[in-house]
PDB file of N, CA and C in Angstrom:
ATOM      1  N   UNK A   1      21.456  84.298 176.557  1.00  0.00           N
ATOM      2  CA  UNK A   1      22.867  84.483 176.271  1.00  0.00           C
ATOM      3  C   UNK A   1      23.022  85.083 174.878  1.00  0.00           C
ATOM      4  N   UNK A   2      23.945  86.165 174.733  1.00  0.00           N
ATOM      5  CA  UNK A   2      24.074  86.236 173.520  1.00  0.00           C
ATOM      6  C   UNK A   2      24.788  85.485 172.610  1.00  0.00           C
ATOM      7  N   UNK A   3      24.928  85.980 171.360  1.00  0.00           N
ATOM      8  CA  UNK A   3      25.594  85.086 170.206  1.00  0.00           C
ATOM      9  C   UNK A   3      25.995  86.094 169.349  1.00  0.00           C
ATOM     10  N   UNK A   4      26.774  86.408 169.140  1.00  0.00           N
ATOM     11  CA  UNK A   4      27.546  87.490 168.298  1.00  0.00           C
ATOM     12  C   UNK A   4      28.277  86.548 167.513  1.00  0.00           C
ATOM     13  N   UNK A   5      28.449  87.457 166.089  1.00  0.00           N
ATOM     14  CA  UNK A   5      29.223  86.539 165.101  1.00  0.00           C
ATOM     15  C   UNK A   5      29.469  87.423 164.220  1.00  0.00           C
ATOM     16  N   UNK A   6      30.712  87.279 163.483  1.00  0.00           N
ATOM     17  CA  UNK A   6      31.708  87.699 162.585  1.00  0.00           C
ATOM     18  C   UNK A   6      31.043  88.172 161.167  1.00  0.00           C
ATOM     19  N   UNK A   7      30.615  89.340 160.704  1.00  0.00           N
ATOM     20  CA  UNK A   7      29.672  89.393 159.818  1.00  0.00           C
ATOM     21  C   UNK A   7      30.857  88.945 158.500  1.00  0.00           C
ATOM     22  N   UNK A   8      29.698  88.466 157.902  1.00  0.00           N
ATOM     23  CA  UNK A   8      30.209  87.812 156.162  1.00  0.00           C
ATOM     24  C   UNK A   8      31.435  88.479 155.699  1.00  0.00           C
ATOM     25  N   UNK A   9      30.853  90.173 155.852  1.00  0.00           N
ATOM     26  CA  UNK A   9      32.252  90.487 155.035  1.00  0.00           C
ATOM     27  C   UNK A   9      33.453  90.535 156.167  1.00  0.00           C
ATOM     28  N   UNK A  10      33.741  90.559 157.549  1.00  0.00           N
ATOM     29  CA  UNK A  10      34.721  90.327 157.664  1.00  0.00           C
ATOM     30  C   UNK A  10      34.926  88.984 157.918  1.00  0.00           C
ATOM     31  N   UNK A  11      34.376  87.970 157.743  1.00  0.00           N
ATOM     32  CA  UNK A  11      34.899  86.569 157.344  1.00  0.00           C
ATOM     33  C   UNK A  11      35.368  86.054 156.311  1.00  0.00           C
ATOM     34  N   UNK A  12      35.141  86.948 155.040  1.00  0.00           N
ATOM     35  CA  UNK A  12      35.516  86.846 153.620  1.00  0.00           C
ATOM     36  C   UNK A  12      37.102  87.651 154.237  1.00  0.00           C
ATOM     37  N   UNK A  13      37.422  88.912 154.607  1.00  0.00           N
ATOM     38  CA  UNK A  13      38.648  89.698 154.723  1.00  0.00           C
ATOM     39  C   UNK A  13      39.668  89.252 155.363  1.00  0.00           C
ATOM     40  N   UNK A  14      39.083  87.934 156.762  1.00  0.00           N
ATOM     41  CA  UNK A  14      40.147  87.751 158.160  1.00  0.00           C
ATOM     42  C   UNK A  14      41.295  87.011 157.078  1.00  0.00           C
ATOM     43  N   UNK A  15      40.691  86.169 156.337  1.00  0.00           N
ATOM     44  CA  UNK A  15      42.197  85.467 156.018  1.00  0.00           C
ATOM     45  C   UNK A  15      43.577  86.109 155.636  1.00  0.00           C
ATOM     46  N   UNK A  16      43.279  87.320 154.411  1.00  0.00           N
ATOM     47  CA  UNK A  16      44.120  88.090 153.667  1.00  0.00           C
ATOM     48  C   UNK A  16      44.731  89.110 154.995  1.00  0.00           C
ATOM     49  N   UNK A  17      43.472  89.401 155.871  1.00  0.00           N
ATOM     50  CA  UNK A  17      44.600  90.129 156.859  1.00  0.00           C
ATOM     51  C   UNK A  17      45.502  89.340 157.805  1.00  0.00           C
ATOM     52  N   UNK A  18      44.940  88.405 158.267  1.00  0.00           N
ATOM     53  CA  UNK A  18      46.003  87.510 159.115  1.00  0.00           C
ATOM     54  C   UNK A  18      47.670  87.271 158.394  1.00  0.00           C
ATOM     55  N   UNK A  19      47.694  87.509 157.001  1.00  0.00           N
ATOM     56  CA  UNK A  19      48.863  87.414 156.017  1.00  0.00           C
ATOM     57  C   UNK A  19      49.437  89.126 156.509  1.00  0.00           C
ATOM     58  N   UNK A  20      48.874  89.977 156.977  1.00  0.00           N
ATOM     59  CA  UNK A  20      49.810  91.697 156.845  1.00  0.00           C
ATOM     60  C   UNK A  20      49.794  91.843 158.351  1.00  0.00           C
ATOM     61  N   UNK A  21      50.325  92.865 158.991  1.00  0.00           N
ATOM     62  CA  UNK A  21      50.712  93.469 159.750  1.00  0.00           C
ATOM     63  C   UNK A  21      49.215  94.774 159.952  1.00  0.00           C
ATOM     64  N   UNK A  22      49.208  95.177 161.035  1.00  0.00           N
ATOM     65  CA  UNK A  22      48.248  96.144 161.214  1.00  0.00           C
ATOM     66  C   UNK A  22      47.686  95.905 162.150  1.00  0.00           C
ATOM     67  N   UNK A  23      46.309  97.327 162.221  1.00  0.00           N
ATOM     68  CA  UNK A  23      44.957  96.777 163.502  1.00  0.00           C
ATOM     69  C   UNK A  23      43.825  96.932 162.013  1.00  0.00           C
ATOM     70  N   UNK A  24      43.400  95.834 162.455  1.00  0.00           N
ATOM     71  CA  UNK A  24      41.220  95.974 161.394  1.00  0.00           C
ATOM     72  C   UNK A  24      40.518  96.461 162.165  1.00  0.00           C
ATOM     73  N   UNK A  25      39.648  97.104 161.411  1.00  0.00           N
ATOM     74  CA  UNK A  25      38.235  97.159 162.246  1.00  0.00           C
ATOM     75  C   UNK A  25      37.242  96.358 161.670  1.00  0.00           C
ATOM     76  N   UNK A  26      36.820  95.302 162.828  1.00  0.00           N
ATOM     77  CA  UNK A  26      35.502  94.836 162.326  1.00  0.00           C
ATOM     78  C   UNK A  26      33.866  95.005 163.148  1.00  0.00           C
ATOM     79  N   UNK A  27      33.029  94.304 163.093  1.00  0.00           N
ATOM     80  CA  UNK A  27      31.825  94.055 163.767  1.00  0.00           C
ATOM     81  C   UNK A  27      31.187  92.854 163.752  1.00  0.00           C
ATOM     82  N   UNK A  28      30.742  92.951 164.970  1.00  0.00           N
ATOM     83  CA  UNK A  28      30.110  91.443 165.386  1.00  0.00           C
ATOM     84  C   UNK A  28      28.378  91.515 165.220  1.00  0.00           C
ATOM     85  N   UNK A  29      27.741  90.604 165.089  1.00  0.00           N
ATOM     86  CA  UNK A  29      26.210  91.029 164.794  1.00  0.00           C
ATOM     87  C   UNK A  29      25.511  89.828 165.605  1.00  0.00           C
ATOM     88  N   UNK A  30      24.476  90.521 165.799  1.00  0.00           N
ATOM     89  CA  UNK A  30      23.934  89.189 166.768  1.00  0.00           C
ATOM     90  C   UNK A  30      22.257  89.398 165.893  1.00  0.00           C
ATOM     91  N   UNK A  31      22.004  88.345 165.360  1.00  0.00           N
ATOM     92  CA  UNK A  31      20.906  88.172 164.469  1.00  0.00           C
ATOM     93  C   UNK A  31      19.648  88.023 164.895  1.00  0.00           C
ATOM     94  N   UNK A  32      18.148  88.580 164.577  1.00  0.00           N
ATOM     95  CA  UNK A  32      17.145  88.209 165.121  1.00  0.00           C
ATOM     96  C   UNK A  32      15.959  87.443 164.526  1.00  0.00           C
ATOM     97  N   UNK A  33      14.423  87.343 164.649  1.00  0.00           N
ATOM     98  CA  UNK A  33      14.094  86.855 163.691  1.00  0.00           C
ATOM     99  C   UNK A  33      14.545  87.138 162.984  1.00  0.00           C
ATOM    100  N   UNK A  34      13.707  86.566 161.852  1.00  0.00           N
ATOM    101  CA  UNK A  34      13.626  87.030 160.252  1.00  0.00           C
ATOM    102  C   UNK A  34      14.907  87.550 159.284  1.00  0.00           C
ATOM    103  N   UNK A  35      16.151  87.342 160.318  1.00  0.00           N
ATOM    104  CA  UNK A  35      17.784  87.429 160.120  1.00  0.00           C
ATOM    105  C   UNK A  35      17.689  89.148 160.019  1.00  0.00           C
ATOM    106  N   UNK A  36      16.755  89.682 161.179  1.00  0.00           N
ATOM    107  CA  UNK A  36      16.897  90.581 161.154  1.00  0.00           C
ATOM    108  C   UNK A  36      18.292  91.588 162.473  1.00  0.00           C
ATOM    109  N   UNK A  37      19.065  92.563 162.268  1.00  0.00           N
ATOM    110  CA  UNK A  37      19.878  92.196 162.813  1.00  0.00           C
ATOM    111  C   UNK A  37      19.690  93.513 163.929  1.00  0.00           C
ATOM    112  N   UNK A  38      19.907  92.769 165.196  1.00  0.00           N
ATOM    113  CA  UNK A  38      19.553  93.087 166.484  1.00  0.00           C
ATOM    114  C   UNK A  38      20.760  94.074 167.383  1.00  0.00           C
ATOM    115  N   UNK A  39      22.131  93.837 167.077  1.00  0.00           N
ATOM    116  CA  UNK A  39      22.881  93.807 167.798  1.00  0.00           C
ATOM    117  C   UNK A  39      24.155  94.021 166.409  1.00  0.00           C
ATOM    118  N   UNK A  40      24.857  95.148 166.978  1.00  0.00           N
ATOM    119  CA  UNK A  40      26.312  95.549 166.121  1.00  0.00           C
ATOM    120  C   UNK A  40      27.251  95.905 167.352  1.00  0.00           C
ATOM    121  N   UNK A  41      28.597  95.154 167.297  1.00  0.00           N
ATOM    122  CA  UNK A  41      29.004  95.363 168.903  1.00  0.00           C
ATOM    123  C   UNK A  41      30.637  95.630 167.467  1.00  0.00           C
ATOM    124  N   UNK A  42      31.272  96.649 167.860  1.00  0.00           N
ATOM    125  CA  UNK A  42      32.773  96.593 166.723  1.00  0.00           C
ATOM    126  C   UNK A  42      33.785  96.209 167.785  1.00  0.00           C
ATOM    127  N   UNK A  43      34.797  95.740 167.069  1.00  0.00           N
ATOM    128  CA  UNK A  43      36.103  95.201 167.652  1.00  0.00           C
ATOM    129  C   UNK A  43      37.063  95.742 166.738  1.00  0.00           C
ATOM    130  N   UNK A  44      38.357  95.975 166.944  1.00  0.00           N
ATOM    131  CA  UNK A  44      39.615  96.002 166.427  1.00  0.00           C
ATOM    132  C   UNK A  44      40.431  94.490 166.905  1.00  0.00           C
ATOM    133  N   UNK A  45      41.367  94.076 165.853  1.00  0.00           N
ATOM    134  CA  UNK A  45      41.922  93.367 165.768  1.00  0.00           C
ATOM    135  C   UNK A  45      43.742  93.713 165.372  1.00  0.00           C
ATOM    136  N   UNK A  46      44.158  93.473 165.947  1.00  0.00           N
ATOM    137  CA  UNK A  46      45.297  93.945 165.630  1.00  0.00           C
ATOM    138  C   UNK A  46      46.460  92.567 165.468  1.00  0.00           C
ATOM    139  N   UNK A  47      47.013  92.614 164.833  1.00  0.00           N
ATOM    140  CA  UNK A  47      47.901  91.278 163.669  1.00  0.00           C
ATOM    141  C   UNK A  47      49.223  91.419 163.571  1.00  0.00           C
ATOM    142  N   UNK A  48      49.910  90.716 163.952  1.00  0.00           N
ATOM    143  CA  UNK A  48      51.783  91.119 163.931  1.00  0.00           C
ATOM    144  C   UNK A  48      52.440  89.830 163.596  1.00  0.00           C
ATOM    145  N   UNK A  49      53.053  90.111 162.255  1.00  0.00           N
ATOM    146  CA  UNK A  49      54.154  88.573 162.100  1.00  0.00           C
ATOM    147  C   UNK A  49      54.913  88.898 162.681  1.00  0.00           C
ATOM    148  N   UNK A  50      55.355  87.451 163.179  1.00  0.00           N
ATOM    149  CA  UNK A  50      56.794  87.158 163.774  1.00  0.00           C
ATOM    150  C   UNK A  50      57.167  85.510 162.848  1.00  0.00           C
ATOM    151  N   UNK A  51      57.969  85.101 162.984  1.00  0.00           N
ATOM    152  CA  UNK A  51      58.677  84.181 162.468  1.00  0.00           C
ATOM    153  C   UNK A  51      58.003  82.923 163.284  1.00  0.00           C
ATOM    154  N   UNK A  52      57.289  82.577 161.993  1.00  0.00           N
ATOM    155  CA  UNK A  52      56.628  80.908 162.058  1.00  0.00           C
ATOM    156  C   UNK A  52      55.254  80.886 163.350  1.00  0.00           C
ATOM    157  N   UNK A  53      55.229  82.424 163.595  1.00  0.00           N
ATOM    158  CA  UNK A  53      53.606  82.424 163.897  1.00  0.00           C
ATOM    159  C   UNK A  53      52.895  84.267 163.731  1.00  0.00           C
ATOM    160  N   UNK A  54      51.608  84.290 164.380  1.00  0.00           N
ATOM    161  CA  UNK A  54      51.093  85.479 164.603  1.00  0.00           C
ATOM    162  C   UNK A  54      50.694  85.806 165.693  1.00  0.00           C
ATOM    163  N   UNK A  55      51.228  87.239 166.158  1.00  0.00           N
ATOM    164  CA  UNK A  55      50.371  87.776 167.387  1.00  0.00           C
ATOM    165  C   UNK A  55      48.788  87.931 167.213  1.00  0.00           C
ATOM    166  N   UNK A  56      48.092  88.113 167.657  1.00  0.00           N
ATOM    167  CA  UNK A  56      46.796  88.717 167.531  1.00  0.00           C
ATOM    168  C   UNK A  56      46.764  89.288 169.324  1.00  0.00           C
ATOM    169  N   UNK A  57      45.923  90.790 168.537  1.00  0.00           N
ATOM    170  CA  UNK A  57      45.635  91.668 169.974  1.00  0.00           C
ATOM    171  C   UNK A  57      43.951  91.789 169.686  1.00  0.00           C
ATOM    172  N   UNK A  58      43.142  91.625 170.425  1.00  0.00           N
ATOM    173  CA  UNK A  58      41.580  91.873 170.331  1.00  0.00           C
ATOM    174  C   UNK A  58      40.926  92.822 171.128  1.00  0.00           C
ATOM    175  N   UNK A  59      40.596  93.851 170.787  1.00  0.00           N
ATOM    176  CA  UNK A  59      39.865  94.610 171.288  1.00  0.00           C
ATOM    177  C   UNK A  59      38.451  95.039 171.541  1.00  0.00           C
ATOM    178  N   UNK A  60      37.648  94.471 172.460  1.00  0.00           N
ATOM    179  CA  UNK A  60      36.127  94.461 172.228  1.00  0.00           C
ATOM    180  C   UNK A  60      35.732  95.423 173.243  1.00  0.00           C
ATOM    181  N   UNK A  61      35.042  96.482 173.464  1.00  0.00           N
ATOM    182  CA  UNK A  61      34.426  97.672 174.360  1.00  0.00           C
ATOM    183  C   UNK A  61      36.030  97.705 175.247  1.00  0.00           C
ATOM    184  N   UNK A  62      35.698  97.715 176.707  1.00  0.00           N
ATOM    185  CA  UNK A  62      36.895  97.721 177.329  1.00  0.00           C
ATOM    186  C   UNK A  62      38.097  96.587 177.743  1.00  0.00           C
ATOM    187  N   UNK A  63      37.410  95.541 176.988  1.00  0.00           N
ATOM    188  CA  UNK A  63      38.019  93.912 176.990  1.00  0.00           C
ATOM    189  C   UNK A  63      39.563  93.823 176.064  1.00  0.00           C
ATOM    190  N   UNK A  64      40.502  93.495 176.571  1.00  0.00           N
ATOM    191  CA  UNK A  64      41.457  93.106 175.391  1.00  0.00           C
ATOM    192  C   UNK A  64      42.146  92.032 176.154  1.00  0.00           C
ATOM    193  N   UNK A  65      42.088  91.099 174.413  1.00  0.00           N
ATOM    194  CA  UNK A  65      42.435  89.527 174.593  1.00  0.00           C
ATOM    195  C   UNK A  65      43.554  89.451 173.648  1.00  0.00           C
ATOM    196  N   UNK A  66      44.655  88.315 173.587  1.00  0.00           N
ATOM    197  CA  UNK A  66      45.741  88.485 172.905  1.00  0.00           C
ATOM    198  C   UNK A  66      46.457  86.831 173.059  1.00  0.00           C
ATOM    199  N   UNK A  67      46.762  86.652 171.510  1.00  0.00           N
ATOM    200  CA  UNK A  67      47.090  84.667 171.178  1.00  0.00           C
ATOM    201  C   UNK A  67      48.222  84.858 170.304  1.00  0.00           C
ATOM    202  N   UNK A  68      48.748  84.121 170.642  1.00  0.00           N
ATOM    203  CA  UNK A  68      50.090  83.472 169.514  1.00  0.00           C
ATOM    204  C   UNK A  68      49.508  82.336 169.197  1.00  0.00           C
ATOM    205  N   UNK A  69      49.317  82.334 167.801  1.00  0.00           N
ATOM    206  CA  UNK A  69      49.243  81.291 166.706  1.00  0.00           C
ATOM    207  C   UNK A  69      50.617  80.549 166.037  1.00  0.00           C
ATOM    208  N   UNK A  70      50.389  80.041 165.661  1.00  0.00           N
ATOM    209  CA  UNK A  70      51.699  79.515 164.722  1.00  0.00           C
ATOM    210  C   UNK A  70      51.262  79.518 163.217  1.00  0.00           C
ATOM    211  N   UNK A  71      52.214  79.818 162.481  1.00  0.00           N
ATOM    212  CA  UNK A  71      51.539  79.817 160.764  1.00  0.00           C
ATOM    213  C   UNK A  71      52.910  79.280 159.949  1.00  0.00           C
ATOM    214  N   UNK A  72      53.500  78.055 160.198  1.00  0.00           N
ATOM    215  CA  UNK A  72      54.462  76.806 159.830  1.00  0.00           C
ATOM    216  C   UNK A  72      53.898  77.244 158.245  1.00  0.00           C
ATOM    217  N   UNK A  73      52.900  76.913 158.016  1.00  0.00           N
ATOM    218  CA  UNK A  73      52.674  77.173 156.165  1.00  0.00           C
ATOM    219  C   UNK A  73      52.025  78.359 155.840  1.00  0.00           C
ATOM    220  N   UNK A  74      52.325  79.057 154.590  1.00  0.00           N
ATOM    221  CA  UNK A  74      51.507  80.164 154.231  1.00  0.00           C
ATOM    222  C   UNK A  74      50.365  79.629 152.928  1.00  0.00           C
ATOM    223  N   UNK A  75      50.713  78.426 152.603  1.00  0.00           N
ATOM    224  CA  UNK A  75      49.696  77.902 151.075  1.00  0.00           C
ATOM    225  C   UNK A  75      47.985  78.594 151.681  1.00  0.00           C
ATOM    226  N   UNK A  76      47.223  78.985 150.871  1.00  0.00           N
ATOM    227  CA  UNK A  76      46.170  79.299 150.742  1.00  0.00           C
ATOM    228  C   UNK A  76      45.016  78.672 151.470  1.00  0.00           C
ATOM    229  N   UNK A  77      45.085  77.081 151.564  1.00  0.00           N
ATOM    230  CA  UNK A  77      44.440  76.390 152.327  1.00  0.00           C
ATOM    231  C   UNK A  77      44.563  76.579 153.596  1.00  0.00           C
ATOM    232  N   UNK A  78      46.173  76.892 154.686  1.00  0.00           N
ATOM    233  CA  UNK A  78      46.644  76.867 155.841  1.00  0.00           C
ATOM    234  C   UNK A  78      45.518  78.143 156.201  1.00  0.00           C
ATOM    235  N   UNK A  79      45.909  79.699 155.112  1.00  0.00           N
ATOM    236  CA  UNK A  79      45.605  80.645 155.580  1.00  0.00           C
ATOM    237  C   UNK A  79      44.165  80.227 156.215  1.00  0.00           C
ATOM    238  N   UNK A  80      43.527  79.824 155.360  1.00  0.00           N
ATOM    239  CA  UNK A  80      41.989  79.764 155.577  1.00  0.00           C
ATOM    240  C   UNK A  80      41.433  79.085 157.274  1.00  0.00           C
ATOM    241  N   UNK A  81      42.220  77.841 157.053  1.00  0.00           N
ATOM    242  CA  UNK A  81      42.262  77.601 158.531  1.00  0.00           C
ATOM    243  C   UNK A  81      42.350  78.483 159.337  1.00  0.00           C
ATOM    244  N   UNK A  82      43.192  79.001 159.712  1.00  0.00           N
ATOM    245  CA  UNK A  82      44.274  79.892 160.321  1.00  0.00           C
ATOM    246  C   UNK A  82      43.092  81.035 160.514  1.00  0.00           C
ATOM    247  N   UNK A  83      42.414  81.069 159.477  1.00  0.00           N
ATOM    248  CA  UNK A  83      41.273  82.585 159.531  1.00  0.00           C
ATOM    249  C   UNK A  83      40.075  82.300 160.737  1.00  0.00           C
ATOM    250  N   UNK A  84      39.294  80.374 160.454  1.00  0.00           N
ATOM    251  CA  UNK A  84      38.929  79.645 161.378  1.00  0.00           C
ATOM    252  C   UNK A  84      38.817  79.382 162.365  1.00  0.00           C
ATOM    253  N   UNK A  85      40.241  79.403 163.029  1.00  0.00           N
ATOM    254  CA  UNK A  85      40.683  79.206 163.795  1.00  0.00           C
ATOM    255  C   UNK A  85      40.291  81.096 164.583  1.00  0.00           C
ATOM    256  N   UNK A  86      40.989  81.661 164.432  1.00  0.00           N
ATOM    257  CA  UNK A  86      40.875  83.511 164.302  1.00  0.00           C
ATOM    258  C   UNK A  86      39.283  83.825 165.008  1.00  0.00           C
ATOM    259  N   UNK A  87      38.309  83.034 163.675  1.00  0.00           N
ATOM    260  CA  UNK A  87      36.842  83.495 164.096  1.00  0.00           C
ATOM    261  C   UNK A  87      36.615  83.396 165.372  1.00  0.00           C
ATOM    262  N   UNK A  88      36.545  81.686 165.399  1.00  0.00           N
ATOM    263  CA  UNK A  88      36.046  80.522 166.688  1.00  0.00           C
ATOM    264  C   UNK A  88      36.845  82.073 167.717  1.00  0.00           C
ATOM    265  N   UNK A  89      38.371  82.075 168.027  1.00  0.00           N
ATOM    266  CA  UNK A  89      38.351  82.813 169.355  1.00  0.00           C
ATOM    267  C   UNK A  89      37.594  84.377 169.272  1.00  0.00           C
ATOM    268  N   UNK A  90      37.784  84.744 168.142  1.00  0.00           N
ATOM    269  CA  UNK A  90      37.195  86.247 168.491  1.00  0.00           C
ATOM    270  C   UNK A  90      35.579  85.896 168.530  1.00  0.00           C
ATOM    271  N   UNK A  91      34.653  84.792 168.257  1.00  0.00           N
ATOM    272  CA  UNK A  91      33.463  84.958 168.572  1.00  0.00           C
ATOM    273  C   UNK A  91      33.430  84.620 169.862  1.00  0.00           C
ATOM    274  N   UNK A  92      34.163  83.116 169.747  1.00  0.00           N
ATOM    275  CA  UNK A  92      34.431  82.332 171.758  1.00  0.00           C
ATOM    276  C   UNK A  92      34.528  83.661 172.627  1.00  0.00           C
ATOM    277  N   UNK A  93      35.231  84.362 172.436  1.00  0.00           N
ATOM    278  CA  UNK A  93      35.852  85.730 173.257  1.00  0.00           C
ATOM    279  C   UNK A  93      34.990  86.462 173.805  1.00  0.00           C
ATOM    280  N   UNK A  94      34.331  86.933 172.784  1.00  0.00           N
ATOM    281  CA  UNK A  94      32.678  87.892 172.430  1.00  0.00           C
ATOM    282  C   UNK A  94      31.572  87.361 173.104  1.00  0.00           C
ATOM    283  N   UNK A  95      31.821  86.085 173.010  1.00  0.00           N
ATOM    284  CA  UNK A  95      30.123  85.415 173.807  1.00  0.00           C
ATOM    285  C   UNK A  95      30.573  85.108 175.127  1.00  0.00           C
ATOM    286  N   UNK A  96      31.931  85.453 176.083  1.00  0.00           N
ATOM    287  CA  UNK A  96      31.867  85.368 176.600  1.00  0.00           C
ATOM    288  C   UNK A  96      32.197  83.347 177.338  1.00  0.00           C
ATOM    289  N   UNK A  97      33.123  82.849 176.242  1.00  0.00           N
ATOM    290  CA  UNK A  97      33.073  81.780 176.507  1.00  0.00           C
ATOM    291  C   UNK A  97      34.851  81.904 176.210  1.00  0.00           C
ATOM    292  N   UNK A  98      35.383  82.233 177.463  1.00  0.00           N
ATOM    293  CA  UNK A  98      36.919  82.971 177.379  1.00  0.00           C
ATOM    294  C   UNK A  98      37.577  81.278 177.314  1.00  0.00           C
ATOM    295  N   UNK A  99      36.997  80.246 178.649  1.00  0.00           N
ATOM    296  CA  UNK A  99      37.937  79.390 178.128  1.00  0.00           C
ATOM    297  C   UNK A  99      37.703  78.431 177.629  1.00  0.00           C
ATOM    298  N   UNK A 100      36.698  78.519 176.611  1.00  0.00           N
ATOM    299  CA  UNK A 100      37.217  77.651 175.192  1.00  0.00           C
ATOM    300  C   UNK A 100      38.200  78.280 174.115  1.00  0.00           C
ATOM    301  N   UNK A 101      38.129  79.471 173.966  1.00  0.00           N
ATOM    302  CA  UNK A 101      38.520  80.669 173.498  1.00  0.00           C
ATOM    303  C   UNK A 101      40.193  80.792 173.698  1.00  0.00           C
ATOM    304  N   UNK A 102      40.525  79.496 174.657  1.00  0.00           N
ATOM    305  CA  UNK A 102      41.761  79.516 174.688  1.00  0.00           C
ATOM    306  C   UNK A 102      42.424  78.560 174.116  1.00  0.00           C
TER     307      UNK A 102
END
């Protein structure tokens, strides 16, 4: 099975974008020995406020997945969650594990 995961730098970026409007581009990496890296699969993410939550649209090869969040607080700590929360489905999504992912 694979295992794809959210490389560093867009896990450092998801929070600050989940705060704007737009689509990202990121990439998923699936690691091998020696953290050598095996697998680059890209996704777009696309992010829309609405009042007291967020859309998210996900785009992986020909797959697109799409969640309403809620974001009740904007303090710095919430965001981070909120980014957490973000990963878990876009990796859940990616590996193919749609309904935990929900």
């Amino acid at each position: 099975m694979t295992n794809l995961h959210l490389t560093e730098t867009g896990a450092l970026l998801l929070p600050s974008q989940l705060a704007l409007n737009g689509t990202f581009e990121h990439r998923l990496i699936q690691r091998g020995h020696a953290s050598q890296l095996d697998d680059i699969v890209p996704f777009k993410l696309h992010v829309e406020q609405a009042q007291g939550a967020v859309a998210l649209s996900l785009r992986i090869g020909s797959q697109h997945h799409s969640c309403t969040l809620p974001t009740d607080d904007r303090r710095d700590g919430e965001r981070r969650r909120l980014a957490v929360t973000v990963r878990n489905w876009i990796e859940d999504t990616a590996n193919g594990r749609v309904e935990r992912a929900a």
